[in-house]
PDB file of N, CA and C in Angstrom:
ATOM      1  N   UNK A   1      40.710 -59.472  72.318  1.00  0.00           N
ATOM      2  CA  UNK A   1      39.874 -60.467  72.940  1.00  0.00           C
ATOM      3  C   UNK A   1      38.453 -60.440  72.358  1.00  0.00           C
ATOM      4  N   UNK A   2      37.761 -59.422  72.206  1.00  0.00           N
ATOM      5  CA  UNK A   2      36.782 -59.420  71.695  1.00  0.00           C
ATOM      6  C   UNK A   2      36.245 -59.540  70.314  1.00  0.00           C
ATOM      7  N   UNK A   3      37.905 -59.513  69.358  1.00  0.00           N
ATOM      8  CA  UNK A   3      37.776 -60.169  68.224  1.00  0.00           C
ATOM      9  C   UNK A   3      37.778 -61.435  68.033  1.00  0.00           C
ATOM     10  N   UNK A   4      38.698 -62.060  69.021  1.00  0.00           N
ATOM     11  CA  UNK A   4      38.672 -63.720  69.654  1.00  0.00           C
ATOM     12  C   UNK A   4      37.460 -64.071  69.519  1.00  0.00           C
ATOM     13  N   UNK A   5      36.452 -63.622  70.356  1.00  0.00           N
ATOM     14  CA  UNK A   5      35.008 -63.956  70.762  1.00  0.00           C
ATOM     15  C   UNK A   5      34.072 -63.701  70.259  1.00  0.00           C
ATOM     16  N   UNK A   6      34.719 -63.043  68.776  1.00  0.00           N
ATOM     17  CA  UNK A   6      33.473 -62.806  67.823  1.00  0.00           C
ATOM     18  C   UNK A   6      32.470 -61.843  67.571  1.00  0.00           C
ATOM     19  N   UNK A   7      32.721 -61.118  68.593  1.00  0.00           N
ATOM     20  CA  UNK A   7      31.922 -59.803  69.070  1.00  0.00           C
ATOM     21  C   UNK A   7      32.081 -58.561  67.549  1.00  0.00           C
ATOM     22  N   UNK A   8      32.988 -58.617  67.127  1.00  0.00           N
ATOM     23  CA  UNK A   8      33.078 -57.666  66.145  1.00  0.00           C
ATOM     24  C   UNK A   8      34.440 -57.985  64.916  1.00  0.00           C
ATOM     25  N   UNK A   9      34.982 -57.966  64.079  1.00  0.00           N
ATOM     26  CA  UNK A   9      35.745 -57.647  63.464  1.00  0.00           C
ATOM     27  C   UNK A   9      36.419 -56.526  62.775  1.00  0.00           C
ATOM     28  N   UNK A  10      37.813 -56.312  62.469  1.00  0.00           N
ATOM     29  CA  UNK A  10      38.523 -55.179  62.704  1.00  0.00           C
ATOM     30  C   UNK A  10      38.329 -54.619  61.429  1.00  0.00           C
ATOM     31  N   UNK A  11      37.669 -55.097  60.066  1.00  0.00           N
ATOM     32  CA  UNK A  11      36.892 -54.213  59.165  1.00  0.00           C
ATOM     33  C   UNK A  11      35.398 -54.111  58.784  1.00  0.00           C
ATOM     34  N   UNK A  12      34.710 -54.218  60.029  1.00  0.00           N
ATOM     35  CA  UNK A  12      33.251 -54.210  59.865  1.00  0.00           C
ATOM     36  C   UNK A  12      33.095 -52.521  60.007  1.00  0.00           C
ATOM     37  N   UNK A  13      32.479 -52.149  59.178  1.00  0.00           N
ATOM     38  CA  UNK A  13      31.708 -50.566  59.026  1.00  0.00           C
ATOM     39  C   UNK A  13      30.902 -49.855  60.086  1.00  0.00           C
ATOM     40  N   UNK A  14      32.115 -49.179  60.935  1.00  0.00           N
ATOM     41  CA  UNK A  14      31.393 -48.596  62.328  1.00  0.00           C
ATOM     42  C   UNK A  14      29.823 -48.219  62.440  1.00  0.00           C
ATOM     43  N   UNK A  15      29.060 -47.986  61.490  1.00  0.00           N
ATOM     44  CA  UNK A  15      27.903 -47.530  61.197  1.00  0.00           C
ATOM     45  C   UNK A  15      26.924 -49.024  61.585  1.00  0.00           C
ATOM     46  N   UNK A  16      27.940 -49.887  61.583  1.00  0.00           N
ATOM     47  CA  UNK A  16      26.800 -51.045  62.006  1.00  0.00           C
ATOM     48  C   UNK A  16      26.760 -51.061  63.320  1.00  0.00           C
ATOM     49  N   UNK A  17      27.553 -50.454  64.198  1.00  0.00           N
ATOM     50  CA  UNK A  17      27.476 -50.724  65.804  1.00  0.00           C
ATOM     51  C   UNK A  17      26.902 -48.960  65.832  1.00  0.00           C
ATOM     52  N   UNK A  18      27.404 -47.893  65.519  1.00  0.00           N
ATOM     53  CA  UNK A  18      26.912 -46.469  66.011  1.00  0.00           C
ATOM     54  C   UNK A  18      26.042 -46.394  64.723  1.00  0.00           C
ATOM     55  N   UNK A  19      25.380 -46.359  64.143  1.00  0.00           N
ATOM     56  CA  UNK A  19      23.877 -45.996  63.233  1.00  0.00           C
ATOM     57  C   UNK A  19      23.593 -44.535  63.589  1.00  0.00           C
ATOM     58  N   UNK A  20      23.880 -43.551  64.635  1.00  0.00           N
ATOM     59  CA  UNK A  20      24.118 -42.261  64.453  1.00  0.00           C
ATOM     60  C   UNK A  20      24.988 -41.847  64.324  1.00  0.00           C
ATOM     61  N   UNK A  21      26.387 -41.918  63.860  1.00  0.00           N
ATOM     62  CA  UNK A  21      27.195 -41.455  63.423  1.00  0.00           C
ATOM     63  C   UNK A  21      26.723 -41.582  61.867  1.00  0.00           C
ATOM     64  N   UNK A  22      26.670 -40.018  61.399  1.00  0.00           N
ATOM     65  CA  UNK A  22      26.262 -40.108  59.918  1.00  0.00           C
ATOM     66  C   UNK A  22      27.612 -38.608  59.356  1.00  0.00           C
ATOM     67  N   UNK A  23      28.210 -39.189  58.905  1.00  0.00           N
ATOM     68  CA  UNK A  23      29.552 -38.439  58.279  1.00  0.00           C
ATOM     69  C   UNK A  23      28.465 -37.921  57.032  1.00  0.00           C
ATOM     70  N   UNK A  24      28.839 -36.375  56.589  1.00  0.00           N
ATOM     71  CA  UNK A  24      28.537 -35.690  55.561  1.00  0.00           C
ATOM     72  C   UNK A  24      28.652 -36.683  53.792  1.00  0.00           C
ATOM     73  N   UNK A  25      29.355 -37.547  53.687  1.00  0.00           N
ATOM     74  CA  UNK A  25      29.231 -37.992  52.547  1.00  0.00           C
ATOM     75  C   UNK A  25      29.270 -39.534  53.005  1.00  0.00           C
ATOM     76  N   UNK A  26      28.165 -40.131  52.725  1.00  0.00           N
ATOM     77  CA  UNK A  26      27.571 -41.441  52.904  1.00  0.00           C
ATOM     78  C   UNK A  26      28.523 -42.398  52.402  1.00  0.00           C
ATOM     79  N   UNK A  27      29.032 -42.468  51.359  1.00  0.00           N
ATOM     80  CA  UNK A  27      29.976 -43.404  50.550  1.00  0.00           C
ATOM     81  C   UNK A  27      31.281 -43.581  51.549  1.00  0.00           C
ATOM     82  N   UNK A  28      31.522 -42.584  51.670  1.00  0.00           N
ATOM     83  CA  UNK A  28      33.150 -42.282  53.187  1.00  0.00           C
ATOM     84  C   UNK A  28      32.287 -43.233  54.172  1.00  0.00           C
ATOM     85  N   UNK A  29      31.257 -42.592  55.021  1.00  0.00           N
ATOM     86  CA  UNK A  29      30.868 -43.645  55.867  1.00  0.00           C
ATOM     87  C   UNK A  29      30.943 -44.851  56.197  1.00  0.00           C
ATOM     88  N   UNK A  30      30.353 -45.574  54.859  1.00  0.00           N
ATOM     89  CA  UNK A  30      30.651 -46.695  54.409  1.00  0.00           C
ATOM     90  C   UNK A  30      32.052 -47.564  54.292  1.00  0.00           C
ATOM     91  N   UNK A  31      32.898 -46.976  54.435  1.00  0.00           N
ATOM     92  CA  UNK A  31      34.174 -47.518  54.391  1.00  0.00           C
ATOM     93  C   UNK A  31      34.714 -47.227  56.059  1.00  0.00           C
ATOM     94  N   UNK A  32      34.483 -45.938  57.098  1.00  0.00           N
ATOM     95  CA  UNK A  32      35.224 -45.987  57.926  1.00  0.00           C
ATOM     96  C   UNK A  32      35.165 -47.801  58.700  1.00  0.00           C
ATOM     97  N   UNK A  33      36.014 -48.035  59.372  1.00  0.00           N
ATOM     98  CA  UNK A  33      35.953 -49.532  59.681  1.00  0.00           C
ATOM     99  C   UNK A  33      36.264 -49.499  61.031  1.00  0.00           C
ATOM    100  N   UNK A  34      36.551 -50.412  62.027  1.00  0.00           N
ATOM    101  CA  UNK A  34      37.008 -50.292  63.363  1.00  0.00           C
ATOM    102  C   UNK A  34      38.330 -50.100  63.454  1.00  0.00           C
ATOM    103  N   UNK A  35      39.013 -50.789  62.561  1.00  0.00           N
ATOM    104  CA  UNK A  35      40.611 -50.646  61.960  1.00  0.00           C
ATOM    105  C   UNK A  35      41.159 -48.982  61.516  1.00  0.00           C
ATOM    106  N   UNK A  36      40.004 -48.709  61.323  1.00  0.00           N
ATOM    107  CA  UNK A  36      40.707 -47.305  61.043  1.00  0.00           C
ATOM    108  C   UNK A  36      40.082 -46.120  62.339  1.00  0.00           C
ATOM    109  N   UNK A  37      39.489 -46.437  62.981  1.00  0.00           N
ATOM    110  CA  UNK A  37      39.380 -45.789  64.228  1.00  0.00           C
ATOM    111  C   UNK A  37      40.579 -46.290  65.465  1.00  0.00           C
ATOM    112  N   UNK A  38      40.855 -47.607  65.423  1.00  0.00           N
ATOM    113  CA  UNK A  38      42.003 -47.855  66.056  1.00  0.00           C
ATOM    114  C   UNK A  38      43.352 -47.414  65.479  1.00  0.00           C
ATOM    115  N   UNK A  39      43.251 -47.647  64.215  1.00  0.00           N
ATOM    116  CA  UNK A  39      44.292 -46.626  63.848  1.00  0.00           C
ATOM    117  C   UNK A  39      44.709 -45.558  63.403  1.00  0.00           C
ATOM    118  N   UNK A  40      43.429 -44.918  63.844  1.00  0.00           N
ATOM    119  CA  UNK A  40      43.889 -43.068  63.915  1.00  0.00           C
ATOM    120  C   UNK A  40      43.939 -42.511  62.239  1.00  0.00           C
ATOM    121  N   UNK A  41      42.657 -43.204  61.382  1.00  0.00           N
ATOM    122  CA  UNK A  41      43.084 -42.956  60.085  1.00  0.00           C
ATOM    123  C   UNK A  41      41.497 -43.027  59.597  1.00  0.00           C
ATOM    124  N   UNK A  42      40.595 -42.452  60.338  1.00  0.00           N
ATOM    125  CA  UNK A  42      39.490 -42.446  60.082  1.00  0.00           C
ATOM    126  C   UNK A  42      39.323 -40.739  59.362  1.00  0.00           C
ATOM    127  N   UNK A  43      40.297 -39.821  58.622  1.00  0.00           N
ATOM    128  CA  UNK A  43      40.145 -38.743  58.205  1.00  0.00           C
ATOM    129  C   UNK A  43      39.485 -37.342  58.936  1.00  0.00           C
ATOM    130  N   UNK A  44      39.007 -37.434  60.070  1.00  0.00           N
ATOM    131  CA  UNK A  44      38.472 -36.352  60.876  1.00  0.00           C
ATOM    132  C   UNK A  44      40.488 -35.839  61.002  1.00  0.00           C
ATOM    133  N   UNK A  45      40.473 -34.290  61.494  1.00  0.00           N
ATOM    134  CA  UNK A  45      41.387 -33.547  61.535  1.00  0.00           C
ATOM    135  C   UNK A  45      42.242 -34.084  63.246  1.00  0.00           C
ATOM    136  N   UNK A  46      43.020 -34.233  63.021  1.00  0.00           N
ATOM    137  CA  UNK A  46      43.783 -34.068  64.048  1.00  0.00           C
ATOM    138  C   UNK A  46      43.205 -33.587  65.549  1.00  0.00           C
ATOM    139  N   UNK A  47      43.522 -34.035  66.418  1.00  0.00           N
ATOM    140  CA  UNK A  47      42.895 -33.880  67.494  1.00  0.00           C
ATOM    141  C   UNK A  47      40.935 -33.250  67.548  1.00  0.00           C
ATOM    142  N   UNK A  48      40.668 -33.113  66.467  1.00  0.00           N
ATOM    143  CA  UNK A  48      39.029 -32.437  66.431  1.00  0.00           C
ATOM    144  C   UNK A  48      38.304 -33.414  67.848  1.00  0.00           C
ATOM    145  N   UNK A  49      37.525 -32.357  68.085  1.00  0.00           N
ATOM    146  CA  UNK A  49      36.710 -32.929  69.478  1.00  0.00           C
ATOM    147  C   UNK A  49      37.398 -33.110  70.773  1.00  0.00           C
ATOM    148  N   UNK A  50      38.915 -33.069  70.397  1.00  0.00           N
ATOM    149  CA  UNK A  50      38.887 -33.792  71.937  1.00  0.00           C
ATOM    150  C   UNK A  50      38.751 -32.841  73.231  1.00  0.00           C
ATOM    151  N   UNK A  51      38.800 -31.861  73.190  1.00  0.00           N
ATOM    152  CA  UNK A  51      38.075 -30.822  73.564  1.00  0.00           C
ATOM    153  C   UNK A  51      36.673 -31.530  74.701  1.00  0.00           C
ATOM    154  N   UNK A  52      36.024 -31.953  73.504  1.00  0.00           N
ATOM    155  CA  UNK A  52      34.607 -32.377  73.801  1.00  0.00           C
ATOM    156  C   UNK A  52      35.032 -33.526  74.537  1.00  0.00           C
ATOM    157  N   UNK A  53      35.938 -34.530  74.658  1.00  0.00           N
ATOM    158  CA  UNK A  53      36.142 -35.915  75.445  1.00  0.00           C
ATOM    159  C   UNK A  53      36.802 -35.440  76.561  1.00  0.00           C
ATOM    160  N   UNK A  54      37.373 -34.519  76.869  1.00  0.00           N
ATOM    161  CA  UNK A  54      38.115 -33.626  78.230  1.00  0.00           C
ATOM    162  C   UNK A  54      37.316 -33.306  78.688  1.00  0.00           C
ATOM    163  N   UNK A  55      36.014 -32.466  78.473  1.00  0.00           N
ATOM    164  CA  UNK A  55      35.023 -31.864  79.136  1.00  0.00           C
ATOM    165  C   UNK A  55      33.765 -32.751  79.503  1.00  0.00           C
ATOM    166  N   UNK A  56      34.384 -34.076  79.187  1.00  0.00           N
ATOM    167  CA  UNK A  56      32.745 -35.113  79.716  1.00  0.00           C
ATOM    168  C   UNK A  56      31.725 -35.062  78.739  1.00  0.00           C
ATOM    169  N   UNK A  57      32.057 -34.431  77.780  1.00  0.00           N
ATOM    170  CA  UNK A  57      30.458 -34.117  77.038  1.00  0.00           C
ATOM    171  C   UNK A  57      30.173 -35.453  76.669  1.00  0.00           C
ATOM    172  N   UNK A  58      28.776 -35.779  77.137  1.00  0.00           N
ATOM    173  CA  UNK A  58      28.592 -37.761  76.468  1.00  0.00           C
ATOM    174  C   UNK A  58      28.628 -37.478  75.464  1.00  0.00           C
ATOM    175  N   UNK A  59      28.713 -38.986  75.076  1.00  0.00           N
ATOM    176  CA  UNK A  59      28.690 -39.380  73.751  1.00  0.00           C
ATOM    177  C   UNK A  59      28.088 -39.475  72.585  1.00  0.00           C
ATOM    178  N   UNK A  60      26.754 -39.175  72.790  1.00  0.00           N
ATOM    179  CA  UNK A  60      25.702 -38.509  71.769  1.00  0.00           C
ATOM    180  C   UNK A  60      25.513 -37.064  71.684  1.00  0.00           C
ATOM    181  N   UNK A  61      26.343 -36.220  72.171  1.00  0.00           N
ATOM    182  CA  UNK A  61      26.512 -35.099  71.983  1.00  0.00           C
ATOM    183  C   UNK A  61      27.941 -34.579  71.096  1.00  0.00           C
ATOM    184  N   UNK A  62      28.899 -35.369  71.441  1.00  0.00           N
ATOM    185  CA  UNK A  62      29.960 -35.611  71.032  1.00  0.00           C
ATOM    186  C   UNK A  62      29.655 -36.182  69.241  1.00  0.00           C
ATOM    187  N   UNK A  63      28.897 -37.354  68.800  1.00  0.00           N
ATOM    188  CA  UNK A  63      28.708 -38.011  68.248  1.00  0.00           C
ATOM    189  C   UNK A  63      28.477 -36.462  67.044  1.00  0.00           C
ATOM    190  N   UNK A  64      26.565 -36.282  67.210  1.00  0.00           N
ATOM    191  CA  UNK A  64      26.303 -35.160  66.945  1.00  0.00           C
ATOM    192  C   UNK A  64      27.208 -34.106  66.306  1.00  0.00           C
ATOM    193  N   UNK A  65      28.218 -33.588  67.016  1.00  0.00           N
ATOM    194  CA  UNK A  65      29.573 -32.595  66.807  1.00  0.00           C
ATOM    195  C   UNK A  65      29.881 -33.345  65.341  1.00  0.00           C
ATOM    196  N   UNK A  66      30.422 -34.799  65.451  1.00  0.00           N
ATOM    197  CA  UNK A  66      31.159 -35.224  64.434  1.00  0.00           C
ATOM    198  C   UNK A  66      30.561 -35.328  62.810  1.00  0.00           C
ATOM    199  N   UNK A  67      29.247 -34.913  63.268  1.00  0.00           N
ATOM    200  CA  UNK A  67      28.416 -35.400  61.898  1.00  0.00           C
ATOM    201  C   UNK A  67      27.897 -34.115  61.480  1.00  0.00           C
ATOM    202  N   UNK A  68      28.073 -33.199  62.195  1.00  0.00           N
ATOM    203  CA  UNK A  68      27.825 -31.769  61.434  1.00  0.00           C
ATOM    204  C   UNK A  68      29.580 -31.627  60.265  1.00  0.00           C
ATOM    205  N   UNK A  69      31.210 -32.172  60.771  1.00  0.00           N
ATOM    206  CA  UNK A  69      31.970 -31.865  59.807  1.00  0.00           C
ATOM    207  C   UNK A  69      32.428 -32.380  59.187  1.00  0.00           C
ATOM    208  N   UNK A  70      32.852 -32.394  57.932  1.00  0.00           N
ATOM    209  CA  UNK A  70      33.217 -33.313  57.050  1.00  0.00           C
ATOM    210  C   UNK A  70      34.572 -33.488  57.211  1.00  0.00           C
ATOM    211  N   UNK A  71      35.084 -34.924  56.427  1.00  0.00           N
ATOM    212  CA  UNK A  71      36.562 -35.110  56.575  1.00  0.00           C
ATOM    213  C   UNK A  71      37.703 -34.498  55.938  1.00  0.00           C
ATOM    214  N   UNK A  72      38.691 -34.327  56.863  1.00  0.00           N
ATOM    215  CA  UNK A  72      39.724 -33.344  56.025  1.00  0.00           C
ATOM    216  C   UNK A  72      40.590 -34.741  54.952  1.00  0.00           C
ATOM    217  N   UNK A  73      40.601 -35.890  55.581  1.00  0.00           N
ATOM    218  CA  UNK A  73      41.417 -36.239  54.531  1.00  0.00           C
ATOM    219  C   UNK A  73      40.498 -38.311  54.162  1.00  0.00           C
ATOM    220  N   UNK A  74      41.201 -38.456  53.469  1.00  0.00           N
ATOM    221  CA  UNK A  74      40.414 -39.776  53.066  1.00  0.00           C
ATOM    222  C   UNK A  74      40.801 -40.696  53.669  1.00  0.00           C
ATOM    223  N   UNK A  75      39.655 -41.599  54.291  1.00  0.00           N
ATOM    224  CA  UNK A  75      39.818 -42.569  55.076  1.00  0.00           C
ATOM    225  C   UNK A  75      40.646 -43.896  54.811  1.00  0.00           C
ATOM    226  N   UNK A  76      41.746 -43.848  55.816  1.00  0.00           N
ATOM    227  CA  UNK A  76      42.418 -44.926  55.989  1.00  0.00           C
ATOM    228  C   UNK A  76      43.862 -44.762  55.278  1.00  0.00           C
ATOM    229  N   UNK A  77      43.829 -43.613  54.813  1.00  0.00           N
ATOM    230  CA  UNK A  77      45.244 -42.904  54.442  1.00  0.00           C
ATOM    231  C   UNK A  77      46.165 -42.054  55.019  1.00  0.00           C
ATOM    232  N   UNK A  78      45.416 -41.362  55.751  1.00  0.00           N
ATOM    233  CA  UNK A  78      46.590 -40.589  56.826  1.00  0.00           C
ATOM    234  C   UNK A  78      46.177 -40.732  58.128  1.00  0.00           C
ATOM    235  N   UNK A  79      47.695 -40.860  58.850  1.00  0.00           N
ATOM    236  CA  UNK A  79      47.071 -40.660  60.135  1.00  0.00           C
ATOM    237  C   UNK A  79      47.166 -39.450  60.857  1.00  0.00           C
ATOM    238  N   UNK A  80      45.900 -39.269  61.888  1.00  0.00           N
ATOM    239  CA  UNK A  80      45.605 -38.027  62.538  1.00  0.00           C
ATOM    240  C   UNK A  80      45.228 -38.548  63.928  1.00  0.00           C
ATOM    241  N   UNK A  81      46.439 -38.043  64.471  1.00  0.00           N
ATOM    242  CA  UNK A  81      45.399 -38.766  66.251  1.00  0.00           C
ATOM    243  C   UNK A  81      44.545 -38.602  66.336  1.00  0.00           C
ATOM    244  N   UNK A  82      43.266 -38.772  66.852  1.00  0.00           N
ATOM    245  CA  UNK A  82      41.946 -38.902  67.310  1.00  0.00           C
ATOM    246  C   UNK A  82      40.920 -39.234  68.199  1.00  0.00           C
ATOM    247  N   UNK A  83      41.041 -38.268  69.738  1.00  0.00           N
ATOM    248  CA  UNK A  83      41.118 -39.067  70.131  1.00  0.00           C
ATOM    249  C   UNK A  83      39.570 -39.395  70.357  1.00  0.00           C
ATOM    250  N   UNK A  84      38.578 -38.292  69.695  1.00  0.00           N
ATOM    251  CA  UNK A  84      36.949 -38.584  69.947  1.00  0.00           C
ATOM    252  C   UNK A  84      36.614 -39.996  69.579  1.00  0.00           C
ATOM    253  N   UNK A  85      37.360 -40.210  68.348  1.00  0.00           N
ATOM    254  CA  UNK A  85      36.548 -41.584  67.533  1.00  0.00           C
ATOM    255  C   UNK A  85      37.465 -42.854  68.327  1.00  0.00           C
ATOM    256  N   UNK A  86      38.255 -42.708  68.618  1.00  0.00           N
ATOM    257  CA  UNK A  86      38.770 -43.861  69.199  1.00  0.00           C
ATOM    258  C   UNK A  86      37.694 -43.761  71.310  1.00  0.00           C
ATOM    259  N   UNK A  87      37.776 -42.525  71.265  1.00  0.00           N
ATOM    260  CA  UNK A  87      36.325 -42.893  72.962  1.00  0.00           C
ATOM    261  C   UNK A  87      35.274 -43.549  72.199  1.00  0.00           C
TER     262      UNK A  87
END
C-alpha cells in the first residue's frame, strides 16, 4: 500500500530514509535497498541483533550495534533471516 501511494519504492537505498545507518563499507551501503531488507538479503549474519529486538532495545541503539559490524555476505545474494533490519 504504501508503494501504491508513493511513499517509497522497493529499490530506493535505505540510507535515504535511516541516514544513520552507516554499514562499514560505504559502496555496500549504497546498494542495500528496501527489497533486500524485506527480503532477508541485506548480508548482516543470520539472526544478528535479534537479541537486541527481543529485549526492546530502541532503535537507535539497535541501529548503532549494526554499524559497528560488517557484512558477512554480499548484498542481495543470500538469504539470512533478519530480523533487526526488517524492525
Amino acid at each position: 500500500m504504501l508503494i501504491q501511494e508513493g511513499k517509497f519504492r522497493l529499490d530506493d537505498p535505505v540510507n535515504k530514509y535511516i541516514p544513520e545507518l552507516k554499514i562499514k563499507t560505504k559502496s555496500v551501503m549504497d546498494t542495500i535497498t528496501i527489497r533486500d531488507i524485506l527480503s532477508h538479503t541485506t548480508g548482516y549474519v543470520q539472526h544478528a541483533f535479534s537479541n537486541l529486538v527481543d529485549d526492546n532495545v530502541p532503535m537507535d541503539q539497535i541501529i548503532k550495534a549494526m554499524n559497528r559490524y560488517p557484512l558477512k555476505d554480499r548484498v542481495g545474494k543470500v538469504y539470512n533471516y533478519q530480523n533487526a533490519t526488517f524492525a
